[in-house]
Protein backbone atom coordinates (compact mmCIF):
# COMPACT_ATOMS: atom_id res chain seq x y z
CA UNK A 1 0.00 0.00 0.00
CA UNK A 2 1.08 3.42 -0.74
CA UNK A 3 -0.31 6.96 1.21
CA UNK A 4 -0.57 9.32 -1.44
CA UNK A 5 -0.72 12.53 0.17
CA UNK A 6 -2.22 16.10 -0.80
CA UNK A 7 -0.79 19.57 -0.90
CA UNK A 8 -2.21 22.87 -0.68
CA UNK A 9 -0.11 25.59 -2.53
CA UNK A 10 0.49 28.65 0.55
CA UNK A 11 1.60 30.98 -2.56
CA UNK A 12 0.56 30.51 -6.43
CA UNK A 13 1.42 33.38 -8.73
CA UNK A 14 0.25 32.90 -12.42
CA UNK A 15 2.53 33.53 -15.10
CA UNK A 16 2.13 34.26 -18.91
CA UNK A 17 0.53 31.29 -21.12
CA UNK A 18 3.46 29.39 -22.41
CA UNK A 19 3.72 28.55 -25.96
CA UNK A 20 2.87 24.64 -25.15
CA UNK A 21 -0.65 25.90 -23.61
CA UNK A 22 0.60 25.94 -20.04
CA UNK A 23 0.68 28.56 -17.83
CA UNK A 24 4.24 29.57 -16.36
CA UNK A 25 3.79 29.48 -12.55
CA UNK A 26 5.57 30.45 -9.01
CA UNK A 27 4.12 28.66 -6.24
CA UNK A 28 4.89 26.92 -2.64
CA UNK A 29 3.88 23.94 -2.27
CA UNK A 30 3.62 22.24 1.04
CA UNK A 31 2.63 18.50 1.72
CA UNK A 32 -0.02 18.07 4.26
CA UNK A 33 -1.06 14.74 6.40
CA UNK A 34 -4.57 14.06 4.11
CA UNK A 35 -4.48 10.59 2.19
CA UNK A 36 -5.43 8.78 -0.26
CA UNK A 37 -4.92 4.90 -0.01
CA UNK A 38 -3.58 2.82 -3.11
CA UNK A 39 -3.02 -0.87 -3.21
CA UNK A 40 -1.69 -2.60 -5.99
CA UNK A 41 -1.66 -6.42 -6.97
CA UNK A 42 0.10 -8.52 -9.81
CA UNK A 43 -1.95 -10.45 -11.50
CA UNK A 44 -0.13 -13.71 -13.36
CA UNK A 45 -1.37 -12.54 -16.77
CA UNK A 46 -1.86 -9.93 -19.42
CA UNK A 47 -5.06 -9.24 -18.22
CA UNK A 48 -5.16 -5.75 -18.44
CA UNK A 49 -5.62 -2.63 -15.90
CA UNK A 50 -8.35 -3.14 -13.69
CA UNK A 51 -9.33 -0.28 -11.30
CA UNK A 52 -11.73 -0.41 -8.25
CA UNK A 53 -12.31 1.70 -4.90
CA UNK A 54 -14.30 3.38 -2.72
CA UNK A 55 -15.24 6.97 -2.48
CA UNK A 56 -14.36 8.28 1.04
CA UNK A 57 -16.47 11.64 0.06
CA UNK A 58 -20.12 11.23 -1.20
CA UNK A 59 -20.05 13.95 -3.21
CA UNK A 60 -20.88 11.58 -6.58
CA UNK A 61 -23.25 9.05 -7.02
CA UNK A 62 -21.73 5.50 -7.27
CA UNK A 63 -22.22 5.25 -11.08
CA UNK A 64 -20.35 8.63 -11.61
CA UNK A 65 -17.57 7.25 -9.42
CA UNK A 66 -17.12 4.21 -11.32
CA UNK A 67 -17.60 5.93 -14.80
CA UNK A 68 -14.52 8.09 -13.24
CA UNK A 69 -12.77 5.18 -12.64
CA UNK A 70 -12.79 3.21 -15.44
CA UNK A 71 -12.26 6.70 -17.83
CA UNK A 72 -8.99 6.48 -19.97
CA UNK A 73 -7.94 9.91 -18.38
CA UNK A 74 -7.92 8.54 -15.02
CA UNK A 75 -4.60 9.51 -13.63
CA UNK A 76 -4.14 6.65 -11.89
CA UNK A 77 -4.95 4.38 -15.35
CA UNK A 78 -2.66 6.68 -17.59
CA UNK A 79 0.34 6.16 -14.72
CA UNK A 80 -0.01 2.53 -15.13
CA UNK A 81 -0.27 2.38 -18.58
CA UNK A 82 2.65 4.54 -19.08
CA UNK A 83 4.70 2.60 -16.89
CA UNK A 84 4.12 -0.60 -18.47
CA UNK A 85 4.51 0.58 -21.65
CA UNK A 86 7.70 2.50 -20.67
CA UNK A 87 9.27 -0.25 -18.90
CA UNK A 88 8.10 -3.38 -21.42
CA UNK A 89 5.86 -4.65 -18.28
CA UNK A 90 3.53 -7.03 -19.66
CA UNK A 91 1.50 -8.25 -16.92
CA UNK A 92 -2.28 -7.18 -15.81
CA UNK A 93 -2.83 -5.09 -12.42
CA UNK A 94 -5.45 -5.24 -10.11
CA UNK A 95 -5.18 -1.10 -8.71
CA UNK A 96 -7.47 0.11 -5.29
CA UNK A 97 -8.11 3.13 -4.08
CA UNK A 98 -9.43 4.64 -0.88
CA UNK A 99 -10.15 8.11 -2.10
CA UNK A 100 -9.74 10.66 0.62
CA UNK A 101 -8.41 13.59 -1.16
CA UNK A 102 -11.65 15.33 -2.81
CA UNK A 103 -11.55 15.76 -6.30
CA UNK A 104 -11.35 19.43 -8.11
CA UNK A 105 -10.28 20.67 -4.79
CA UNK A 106 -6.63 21.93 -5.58
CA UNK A 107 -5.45 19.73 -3.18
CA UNK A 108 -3.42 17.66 -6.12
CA UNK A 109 -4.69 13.91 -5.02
CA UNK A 110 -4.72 13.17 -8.45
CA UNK A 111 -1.55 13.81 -9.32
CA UNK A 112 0.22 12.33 -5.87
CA UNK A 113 -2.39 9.06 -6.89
CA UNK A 114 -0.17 9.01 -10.57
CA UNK A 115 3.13 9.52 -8.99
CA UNK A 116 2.00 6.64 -6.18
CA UNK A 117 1.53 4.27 -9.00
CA UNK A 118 4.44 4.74 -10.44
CA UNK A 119 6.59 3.71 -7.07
CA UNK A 120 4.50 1.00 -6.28
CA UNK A 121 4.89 -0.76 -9.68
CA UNK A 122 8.59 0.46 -9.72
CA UNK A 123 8.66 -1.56 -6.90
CA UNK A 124 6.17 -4.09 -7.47
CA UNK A 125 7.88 -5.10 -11.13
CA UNK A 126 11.83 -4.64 -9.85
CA UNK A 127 12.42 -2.02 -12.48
CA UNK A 128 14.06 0.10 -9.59
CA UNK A 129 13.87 2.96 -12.60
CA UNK A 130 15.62 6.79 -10.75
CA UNK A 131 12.92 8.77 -9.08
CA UNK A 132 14.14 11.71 -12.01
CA UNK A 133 13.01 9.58 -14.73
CA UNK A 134 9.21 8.30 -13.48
CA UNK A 135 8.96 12.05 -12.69
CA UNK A 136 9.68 12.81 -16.12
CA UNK A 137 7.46 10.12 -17.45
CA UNK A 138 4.80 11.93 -14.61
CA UNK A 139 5.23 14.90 -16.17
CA UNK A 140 3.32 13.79 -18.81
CA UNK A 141 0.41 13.28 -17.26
CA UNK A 142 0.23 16.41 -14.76
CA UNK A 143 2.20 19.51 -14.31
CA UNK A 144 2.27 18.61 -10.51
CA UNK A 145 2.88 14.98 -10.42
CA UNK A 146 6.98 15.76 -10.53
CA UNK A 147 6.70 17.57 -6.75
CA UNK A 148 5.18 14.15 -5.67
CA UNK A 149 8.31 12.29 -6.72
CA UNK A 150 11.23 15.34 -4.70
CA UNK A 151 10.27 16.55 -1.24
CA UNK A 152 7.84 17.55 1.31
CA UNK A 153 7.87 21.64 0.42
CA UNK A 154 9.06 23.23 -2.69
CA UNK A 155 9.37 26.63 -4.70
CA UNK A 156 7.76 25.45 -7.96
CA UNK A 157 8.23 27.01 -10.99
CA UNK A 158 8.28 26.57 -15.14
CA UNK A 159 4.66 24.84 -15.86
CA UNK A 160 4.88 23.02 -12.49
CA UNK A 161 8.10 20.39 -13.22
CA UNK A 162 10.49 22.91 -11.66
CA UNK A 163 11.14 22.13 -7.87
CA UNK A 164 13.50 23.46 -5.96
CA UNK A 165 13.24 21.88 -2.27
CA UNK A 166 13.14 23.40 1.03
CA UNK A 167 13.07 22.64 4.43
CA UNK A 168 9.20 22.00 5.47
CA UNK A 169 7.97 23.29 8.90
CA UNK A 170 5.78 22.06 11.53
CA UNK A 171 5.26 25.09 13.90
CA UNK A 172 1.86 25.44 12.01
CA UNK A 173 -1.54 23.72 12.08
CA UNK A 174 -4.24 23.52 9.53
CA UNK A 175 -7.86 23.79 8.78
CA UNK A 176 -9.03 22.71 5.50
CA UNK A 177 -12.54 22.80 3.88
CA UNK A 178 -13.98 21.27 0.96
CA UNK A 179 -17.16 22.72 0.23
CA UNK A 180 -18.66 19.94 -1.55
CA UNK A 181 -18.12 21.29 -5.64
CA UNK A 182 -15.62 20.90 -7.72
CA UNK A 183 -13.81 23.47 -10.07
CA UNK A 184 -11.95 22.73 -13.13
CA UNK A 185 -8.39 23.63 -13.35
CA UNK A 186 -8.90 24.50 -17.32
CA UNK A 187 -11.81 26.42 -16.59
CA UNK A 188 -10.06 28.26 -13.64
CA UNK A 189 -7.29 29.65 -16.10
CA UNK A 190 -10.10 30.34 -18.84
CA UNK A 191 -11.79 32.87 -16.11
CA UNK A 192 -8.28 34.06 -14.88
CA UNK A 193 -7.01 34.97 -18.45
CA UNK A 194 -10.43 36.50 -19.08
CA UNK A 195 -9.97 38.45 -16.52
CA UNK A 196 -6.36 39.53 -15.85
CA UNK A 197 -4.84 39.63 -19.32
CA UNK A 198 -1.85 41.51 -17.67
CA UNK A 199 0.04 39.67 -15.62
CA UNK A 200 1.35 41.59 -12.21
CA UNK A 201 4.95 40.88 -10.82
CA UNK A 202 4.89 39.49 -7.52
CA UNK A 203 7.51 38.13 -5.25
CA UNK A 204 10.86 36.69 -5.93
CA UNK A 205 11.51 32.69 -5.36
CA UNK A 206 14.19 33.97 -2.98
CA UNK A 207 11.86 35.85 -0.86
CA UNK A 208 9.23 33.41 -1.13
CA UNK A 209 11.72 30.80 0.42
CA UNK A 210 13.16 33.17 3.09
CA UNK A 211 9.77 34.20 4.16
CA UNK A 212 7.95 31.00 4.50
CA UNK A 213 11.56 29.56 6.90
CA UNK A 214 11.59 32.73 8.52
CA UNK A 215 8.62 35.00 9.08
CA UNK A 216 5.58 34.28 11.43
CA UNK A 217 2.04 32.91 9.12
CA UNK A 218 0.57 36.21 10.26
CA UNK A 219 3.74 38.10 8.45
CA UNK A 220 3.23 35.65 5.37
CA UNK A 221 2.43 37.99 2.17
CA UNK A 222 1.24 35.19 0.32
CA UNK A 223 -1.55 35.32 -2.50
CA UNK A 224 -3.24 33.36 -5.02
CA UNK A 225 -3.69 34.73 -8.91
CA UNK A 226 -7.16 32.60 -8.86
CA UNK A 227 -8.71 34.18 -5.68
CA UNK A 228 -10.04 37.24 -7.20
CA UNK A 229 -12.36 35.56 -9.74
CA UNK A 230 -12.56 32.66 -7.89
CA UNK A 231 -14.21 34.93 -5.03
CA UNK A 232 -16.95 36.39 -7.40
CA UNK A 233 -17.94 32.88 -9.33
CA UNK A 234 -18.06 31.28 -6.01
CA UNK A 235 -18.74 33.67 -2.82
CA UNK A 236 -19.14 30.90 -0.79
CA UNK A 237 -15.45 30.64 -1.15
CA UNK A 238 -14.58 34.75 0.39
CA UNK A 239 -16.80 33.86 2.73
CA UNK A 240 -14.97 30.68 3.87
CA UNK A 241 -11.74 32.35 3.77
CA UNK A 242 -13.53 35.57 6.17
CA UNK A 243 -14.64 32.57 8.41
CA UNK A 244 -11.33 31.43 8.99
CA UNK A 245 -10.08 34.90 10.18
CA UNK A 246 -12.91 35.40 11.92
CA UNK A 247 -12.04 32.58 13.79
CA UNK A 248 -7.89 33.34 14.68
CA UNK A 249 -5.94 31.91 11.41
CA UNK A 250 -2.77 33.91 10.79
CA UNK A 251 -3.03 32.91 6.98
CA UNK A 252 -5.68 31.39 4.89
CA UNK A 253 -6.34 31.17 1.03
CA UNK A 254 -7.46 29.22 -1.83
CA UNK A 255 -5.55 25.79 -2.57
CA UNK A 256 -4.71 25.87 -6.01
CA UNK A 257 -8.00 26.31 -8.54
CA UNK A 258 -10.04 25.10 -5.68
CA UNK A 259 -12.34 24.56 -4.47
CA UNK A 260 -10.86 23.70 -0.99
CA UNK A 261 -10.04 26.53 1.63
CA UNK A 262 -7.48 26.47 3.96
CA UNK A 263 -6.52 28.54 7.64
CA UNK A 264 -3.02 27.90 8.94
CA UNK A 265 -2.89 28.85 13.27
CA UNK A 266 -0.42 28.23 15.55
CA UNK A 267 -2.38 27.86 17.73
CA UNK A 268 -4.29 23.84 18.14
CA UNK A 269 -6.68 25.18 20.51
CA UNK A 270 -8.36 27.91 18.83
CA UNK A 271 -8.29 26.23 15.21
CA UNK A 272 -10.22 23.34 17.28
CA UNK A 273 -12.92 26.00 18.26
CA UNK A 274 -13.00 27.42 14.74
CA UNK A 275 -13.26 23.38 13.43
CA UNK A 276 -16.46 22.86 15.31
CA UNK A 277 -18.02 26.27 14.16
CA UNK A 278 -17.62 25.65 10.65
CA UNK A 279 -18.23 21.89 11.01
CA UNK A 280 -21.91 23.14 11.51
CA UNK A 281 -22.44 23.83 8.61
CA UNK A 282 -19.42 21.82 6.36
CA UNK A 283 -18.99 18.14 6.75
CA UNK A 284 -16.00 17.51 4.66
CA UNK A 285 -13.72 19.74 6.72
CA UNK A 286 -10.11 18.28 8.15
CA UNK A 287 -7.37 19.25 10.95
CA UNK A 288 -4.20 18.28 9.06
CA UNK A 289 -0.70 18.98 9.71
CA UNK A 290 1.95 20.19 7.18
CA UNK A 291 4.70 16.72 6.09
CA UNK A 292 8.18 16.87 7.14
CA UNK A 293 8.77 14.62 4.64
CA UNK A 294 7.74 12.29 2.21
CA UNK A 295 5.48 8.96 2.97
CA UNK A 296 7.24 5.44 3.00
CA UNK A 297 6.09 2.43 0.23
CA UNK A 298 4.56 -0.80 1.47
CA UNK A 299 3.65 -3.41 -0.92
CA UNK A 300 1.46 -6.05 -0.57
């Protein structure tokens, strides 16, 4: 079994569109203790790629889960196949999931579920292929799948393949909400370049680095490019991010595209008080703690 962790990105400045379609970003992204759960078996013939699992977040009927699952874009299904047909692996997989991670949150389970797959079979098959190469071959897939394969935090840059690692803390807490809908990262960047066709500079990697190892959350000068728009489409996103003011977190923000909100405190006690406030009204909401590091491989 492999834990496939999220992320939430604490800073996520938009570039210009790239000539390959991608957008050129600057972002820090930080690992955080919410899972999901991937199994993988061999199977003693070519039987193909079979995928099952449950859905830890009813947010989907069953029949829209499994449609999901058995889709051909599945990141979990294009991980595999690219592996096997990378590697000349010519055996069938049976591949389960807990899904924890929501889905269209900006949390990235998605791409930590590809980048998963790829270590387990690594394993799993004795390819033993370098951690540089399966992130190249993740690349492919996702623009954040590579920060899956290199560290707990990282300055990324480029499309999202850049990482530069850096030391991770765990002087913070967090509060995360998913508020049950899901936002496409396409459609996200369609809004954003509708409405900021200018780009604005913003800060430095260096300073982005030195503030997040030095400076208090409450000091953090942070942003997201999305949370403008993504404040007017969706005000039940502003007033999730108010909420977690409101209720003492030095930081909060947007993960990604969304739709998830996060508050960082240092303080365990009153981001427990805030928890059950919100949690009367949001069911899918988590206490998670930043990673220090990356999450071990057991096979079965």
């Amino acid at each position: 079994m492999k834990l496939a962790p999220a992320k939430i990105n604490l800073h996520l400045q938009i570039g210009e569109k790239r000539s390959d379609g991608f957008h050129d970003i600057k972002s820090l992204f930080q690992m955080i203790s919410l899972y999901d759960e991937i199994v993988i078996r061999s199977l003693t013939e070519n039987t193909g790629i079979s995928i099952s699992g449950e859905l830890c977040i009813p947010v989907m009927k069953n029949a829209e889960w499994r449609k999901l699952l058995e889709s051909p874009e599945n990141t979990i299904r294009l991980a595999a196949e690219s592996f096997c047909r990378n590697y000349g692996v010519s055996r069938g997989f049976d591949i389960t999931i807990r899904k924890n991670i929501p889905l269209g949150a900006g949390l990235g389970g998605g791409s930590s579920d590809a980048a998963a797959v790829f270590e387990l079979l690594n394993d799993l098959t004795g390819v033993h292929a370098p951690q540089e190469e399966l992130a190249a071959l993740g690349a492919e897939i996702g623009s954040d799948v590579p920060f899956f394969f290199s560290c707990a935090a990282g300055i990324v840059t480029g499309r999202g393949d850049n990482i530069e690692a850096i030391e991770s803390r765990d002087d913070f807490h967090l509060c995360i909400v998913y508020p049950k809908f899901s936002i496409s990262t396409a459609e996200a960047y369609r809004w954003f370049d509708q409405k900021f066709p200018v780009r604005k500079n913003n800060l430095h990697e260096i300073a982005l680095s030195k503030m997040f190892k030095i400076e208090k959350p409450e000091l953090w000068r942070f942003d997201n490019s999305f949370r403008t728009v993504l404040e007017e489409k969706f005000p039940i996103i502003k007033e999730l991010i108010q909420s977690m003011y409101q209720f003492g977190a030095q930081y909060a923000n947007i993960s990604g595209s969304g739709s998830a909100v996060f508050g960082v405190f240092d303080d365990i006690s009153i981001l427990y008080k805030g928890y059950l406030r919100l949690r009367r009204r949001f069911d899918t909401i988590w206490i998670i703690q930043p990673l220090d590091r990356r999450t071990s491989v057991v096979l079965e």
